[in-house]
Protein backbone atom coordinates (compact mmCIF):
# COMPACT_ATOMS: atom_id res chain seq x y z
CA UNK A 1 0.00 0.00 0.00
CA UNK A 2 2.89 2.40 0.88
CA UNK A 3 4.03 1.86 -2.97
CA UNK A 4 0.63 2.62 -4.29
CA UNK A 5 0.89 6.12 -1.84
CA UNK A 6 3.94 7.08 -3.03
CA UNK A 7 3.05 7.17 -6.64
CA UNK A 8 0.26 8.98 -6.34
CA UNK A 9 2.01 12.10 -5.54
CA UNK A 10 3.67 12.66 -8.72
CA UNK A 11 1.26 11.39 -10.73
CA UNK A 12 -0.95 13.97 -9.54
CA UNK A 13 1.93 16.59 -9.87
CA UNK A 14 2.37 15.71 -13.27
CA UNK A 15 -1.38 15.57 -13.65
CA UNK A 16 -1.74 19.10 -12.79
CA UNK A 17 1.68 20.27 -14.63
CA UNK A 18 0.20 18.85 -18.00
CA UNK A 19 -3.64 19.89 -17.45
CA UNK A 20 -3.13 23.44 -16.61
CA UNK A 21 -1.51 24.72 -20.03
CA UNK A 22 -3.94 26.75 -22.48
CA UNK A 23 -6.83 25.17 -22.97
CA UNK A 24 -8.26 23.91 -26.43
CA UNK A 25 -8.76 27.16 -28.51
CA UNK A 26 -6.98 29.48 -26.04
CA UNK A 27 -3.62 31.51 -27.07
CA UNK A 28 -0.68 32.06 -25.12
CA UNK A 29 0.21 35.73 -24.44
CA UNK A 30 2.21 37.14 -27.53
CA UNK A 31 4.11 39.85 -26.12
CA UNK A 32 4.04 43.03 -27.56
CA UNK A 33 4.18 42.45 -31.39
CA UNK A 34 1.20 41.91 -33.53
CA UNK A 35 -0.69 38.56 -32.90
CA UNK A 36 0.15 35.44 -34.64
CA UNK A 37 -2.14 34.57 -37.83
CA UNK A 38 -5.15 32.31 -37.22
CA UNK A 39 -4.51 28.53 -37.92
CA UNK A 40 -7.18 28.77 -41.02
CA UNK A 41 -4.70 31.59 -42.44
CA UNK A 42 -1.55 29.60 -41.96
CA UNK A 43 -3.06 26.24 -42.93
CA UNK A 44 -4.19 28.10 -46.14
CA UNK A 45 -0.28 29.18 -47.14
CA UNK A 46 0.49 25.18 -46.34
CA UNK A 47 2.75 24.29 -49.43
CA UNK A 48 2.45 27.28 -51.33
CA UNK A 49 4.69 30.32 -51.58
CA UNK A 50 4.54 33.73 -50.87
CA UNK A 51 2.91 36.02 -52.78
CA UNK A 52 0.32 32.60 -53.74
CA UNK A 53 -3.16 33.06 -53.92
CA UNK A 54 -5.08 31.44 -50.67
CA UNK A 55 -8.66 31.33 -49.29
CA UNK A 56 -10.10 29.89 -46.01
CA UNK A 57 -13.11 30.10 -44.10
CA UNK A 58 -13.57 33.11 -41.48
CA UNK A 59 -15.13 33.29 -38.14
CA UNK A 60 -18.61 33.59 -39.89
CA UNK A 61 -18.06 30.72 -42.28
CA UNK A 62 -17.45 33.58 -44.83
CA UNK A 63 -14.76 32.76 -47.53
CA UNK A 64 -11.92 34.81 -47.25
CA UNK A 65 -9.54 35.27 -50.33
CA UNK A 66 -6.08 36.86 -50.09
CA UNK A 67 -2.06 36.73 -50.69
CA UNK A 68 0.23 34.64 -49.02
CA UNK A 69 2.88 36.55 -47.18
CA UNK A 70 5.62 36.08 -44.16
CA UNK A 71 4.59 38.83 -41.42
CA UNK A 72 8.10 38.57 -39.98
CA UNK A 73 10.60 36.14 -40.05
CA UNK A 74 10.15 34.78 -37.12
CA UNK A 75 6.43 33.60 -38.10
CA UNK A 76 4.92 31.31 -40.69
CA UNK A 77 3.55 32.05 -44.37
CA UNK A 78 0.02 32.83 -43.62
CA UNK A 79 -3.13 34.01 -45.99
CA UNK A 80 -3.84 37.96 -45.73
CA UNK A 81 -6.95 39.05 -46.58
CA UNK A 82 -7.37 40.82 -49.84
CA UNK A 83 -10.51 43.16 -47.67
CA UNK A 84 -9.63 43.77 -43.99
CA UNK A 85 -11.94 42.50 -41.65
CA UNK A 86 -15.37 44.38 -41.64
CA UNK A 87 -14.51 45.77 -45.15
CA UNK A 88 -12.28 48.72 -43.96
CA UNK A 89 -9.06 49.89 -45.77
């Protein structure tokens, strides 16, 4: 039984370690640059190039249709919209 005890605690530890990252949905903080592209944007770009034509399906289920580009280096090749959200410019 003391065997059994014992290995509770870290199973529990790691239990809580692993359970309490961001949950499904949820994004990490990004610091103080712009935010990362949506995963529909990036998996748009997959296997393409930049400056490629891409389209996926916004928060609405509305198609959008842009360009892929590389915001920064230090980020992936994601789809930018050809008509910012809401229609602005």
């Amino acid at each position: 039984m003391h065997v059994a005890a014992s290995l509770i605690r870290p199973l529990l530890l790691l239990f809580t370690l692993f359970s309490s990252g961001p949950g499904e949905g949820e994004r990490p903080p990004q610091g103080d640059g712009p935010p990362r592209p949506p995963a529909e944007a990036i998996d748009a770009c997959s296997g393409k190039s930049s400056g490629d034509s891409c389209s996926f399906s916004g928060r609405e289920g509305e198609t959008v249709s842009g360009v892929c580009f590389t915001p920064e280096s230090d980020k992936p090749l994601a789809c930018r919209p050809s008509q910012p959200p809401g229609g602005q410019r």
